[in-house]
C-alpha atoms as a PDB file:
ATOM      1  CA  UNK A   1     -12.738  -6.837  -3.514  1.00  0.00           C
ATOM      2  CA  UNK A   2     -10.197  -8.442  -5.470  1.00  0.00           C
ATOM      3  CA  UNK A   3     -10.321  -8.399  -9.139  1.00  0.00           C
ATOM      4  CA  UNK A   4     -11.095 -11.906 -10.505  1.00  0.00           C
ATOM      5  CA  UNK A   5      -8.717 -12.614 -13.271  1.00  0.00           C
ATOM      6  CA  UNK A   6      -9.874 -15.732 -14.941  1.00  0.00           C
ATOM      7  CA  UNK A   7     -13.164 -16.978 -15.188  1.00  0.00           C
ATOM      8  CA  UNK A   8     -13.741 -19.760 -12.653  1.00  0.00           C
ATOM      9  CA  UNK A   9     -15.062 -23.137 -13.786  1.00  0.00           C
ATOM     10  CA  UNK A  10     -17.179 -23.956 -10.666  1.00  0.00           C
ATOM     11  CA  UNK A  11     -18.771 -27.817 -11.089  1.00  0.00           C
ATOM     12  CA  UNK A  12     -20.440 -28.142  -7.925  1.00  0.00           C
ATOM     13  CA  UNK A  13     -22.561 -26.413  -5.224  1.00  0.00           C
ATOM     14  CA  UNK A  14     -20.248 -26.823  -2.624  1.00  0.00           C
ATOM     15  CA  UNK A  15     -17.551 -24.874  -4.712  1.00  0.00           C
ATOM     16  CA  UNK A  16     -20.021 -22.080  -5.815  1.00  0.00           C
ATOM     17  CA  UNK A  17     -20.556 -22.013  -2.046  1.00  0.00           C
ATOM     18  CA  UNK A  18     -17.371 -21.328  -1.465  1.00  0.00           C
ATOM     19  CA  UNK A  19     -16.937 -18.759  -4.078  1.00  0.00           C
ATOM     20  CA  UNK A  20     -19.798 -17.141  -2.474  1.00  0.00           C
ATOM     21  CA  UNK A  21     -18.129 -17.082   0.627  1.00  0.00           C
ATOM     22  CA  UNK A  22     -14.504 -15.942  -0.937  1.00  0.00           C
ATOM     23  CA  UNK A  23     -16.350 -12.910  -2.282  1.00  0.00           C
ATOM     24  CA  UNK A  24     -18.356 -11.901   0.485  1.00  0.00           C
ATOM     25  CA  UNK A  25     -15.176 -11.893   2.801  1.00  0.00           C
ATOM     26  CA  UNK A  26     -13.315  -9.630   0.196  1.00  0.00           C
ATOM     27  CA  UNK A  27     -16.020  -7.549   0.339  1.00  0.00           C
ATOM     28  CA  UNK A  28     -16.200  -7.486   3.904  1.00  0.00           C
ATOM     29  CA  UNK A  29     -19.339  -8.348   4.859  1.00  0.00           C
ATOM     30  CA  UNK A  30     -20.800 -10.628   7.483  1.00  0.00           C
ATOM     31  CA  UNK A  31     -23.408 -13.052   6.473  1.00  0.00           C
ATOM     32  CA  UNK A  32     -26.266 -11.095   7.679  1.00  0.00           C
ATOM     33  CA  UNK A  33     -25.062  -7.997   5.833  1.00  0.00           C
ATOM     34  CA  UNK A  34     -25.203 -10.168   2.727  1.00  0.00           C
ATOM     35  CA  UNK A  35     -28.843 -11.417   3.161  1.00  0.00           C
ATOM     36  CA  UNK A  36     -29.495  -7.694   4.348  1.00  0.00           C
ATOM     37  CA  UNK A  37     -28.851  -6.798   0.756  1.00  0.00           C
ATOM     38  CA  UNK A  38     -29.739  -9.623  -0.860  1.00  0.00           C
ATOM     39  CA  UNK A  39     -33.072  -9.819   0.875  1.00  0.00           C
ATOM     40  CA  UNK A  40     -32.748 -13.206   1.616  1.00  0.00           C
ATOM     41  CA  UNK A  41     -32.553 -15.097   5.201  1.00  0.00           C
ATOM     42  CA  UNK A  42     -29.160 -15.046   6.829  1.00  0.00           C
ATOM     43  CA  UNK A  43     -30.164 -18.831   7.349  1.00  0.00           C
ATOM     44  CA  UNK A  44     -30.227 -19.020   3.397  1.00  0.00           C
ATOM     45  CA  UNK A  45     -26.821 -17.622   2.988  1.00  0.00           C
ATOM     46  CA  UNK A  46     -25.261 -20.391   5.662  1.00  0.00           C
ATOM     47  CA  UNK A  47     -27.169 -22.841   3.421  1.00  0.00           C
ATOM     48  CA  UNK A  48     -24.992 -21.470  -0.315  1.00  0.00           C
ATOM     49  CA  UNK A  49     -21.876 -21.069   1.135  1.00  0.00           C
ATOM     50  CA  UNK A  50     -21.831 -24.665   2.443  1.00  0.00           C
ATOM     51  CA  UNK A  51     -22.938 -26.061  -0.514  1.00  0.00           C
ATOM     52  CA  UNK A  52     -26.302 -27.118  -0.041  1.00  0.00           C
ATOM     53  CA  UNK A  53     -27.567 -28.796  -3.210  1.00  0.00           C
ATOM     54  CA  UNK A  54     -31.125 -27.401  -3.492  1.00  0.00           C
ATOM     55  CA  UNK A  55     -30.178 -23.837  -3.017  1.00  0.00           C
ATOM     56  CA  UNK A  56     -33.109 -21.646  -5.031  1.00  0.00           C
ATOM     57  CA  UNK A  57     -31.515 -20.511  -8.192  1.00  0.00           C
ATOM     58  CA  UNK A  58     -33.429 -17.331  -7.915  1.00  0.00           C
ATOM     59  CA  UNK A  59     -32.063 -16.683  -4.314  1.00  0.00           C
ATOM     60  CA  UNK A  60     -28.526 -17.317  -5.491  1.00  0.00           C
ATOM     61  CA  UNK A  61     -28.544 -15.289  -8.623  1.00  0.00           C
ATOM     62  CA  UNK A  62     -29.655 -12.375  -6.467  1.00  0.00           C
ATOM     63  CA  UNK A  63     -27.109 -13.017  -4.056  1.00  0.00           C
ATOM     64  CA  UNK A  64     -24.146 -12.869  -7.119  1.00  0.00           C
ATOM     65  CA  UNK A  65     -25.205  -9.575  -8.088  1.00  0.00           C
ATOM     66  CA  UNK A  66     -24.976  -8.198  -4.244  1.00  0.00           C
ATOM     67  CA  UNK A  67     -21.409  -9.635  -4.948  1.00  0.00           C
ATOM     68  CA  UNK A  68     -21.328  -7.606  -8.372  1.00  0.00           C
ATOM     69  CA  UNK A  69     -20.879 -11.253  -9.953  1.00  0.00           C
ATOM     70  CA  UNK A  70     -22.968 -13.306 -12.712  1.00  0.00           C
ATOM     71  CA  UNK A  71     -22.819 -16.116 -13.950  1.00  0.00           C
ATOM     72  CA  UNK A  72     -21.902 -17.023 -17.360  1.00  0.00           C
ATOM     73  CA  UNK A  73     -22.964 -20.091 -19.548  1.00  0.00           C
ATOM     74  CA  UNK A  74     -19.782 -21.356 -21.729  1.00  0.00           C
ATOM     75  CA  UNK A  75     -19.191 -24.790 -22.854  1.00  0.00           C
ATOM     76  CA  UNK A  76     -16.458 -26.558 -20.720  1.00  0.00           C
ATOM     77  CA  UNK A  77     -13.395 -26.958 -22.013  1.00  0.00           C
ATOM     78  CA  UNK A  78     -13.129 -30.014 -24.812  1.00  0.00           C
ATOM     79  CA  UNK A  79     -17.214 -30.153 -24.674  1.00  0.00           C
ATOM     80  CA  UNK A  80     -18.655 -30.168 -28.506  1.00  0.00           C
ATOM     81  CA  UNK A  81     -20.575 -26.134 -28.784  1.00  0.00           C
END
Protein backbone atom coordinates (compact mmCIF):
# COMPACT_ATOMS: atom_id res chain seq x y z
CA UNK A 1 0.00 0.00 0.00
CA UNK A 2 1.41 3.23 -0.64
CA UNK A 3 2.68 5.32 2.10
CA UNK A 4 0.42 8.38 2.64
CA UNK A 5 2.58 11.38 2.93
CA UNK A 6 0.41 14.19 4.03
CA UNK A 7 -2.53 14.05 5.97
CA UNK A 8 -5.61 14.35 3.76
CA UNK A 9 -8.25 16.98 4.51
CA UNK A 10 -11.35 14.96 3.38
CA UNK A 11 -14.74 17.42 3.66
CA UNK A 12 -17.22 15.18 2.35
CA UNK A 13 -18.54 11.57 2.22
CA UNK A 14 -18.17 11.18 -1.25
CA UNK A 15 -14.34 11.98 -0.93
CA UNK A 16 -13.84 9.72 2.19
CA UNK A 17 -15.52 7.25 -0.17
CA UNK A 18 -13.13 7.57 -2.43
CA UNK A 19 -10.25 7.41 -0.13
CA UNK A 20 -11.75 4.26 0.97
CA UNK A 21 -11.70 3.00 -2.32
CA UNK A 22 -7.94 4.41 -3.19
CA UNK A 23 -6.77 2.35 -0.23
CA UNK A 24 -8.50 -0.74 -0.67
CA UNK A 25 -7.17 -0.96 -4.37
CA UNK A 26 -3.52 -0.38 -3.06
CA UNK A 27 -4.08 -2.95 -0.88
CA UNK A 28 -5.45 -5.16 -3.33
CA UNK A 29 -8.48 -6.24 -2.25
CA UNK A 30 -11.88 -6.67 -3.83
CA UNK A 31 -14.83 -5.27 -2.09
CA UNK A 32 -15.97 -8.43 -0.61
CA UNK A 33 -12.50 -9.14 0.79
CA UNK A 34 -12.86 -5.80 2.54
CA UNK A 35 -16.29 -6.47 4.20
CA UNK A 36 -14.79 -10.10 4.77
CA UNK A 37 -12.48 -8.39 7.19
CA UNK A 38 -14.30 -5.72 8.16
CA UNK A 39 -17.32 -7.81 8.98
CA UNK A 40 -19.53 -5.69 7.33
CA UNK A 41 -21.90 -6.37 4.10
CA UNK A 42 -20.15 -6.13 0.78
CA UNK A 43 -23.43 -4.07 0.02
CA UNK A 44 -22.16 -1.63 2.87
CA UNK A 45 -18.81 -1.16 1.37
CA UNK A 46 -20.48 -0.17 -2.30
CA UNK A 47 -22.53 2.23 -0.13
CA UNK A 48 -18.82 4.23 1.55
CA UNK A 49 -16.97 4.22 -1.37
CA UNK A 50 -19.71 6.06 -3.31
CA UNK A 51 -20.28 8.40 -0.85
CA UNK A 52 -23.41 7.67 0.67
CA UNK A 53 -24.20 10.29 3.31
CA UNK A 54 -25.62 8.16 6.15
CA UNK A 55 -22.88 5.65 6.17
CA UNK A 56 -22.75 4.19 10.08
CA UNK A 57 -19.79 5.81 11.65
CA UNK A 58 -19.17 2.66 13.53
CA UNK A 59 -19.13 0.57 10.23
CA UNK A 60 -16.70 3.00 8.66
CA UNK A 61 -14.29 3.38 11.48
CA UNK A 62 -13.97 -0.40 11.42
CA UNK A 63 -13.52 -0.43 7.88
CA UNK A 64 -10.30 2.34 8.24
CA UNK A 65 -8.57 0.15 10.51
CA UNK A 66 -8.93 -3.03 7.96
CA UNK A 67 -7.16 -0.28 5.80
CA UNK A 68 -4.57 0.30 8.77
CA UNK A 69 -6.02 4.03 8.65
CA UNK A 70 -7.75 6.38 11.42
CA UNK A 71 -8.99 9.19 11.46
CA UNK A 72 -7.71 12.19 13.09
CA UNK A 73 -9.60 15.31 14.52
CA UNK A 74 -7.45 18.66 13.73
CA UNK A 75 -8.83 22.02 13.24
CA UNK A 76 -8.88 23.02 9.48
CA UNK A 77 -6.58 25.19 8.36
CA UNK A 78 -7.33 29.14 9.38
CA UNK A 79 -10.25 27.68 11.85
CA UNK A 80 -9.85 29.42 15.53
CA UNK A 81 -8.49 25.98 18.04
Amino acid sequence: MEPLKEPKLLTSSREFGAEVRRLRKAAGMTQRDLAAVAGVGERFIVELEDGKPRCQLEKSLRVMKMLAKGLLIVPRPGSPP
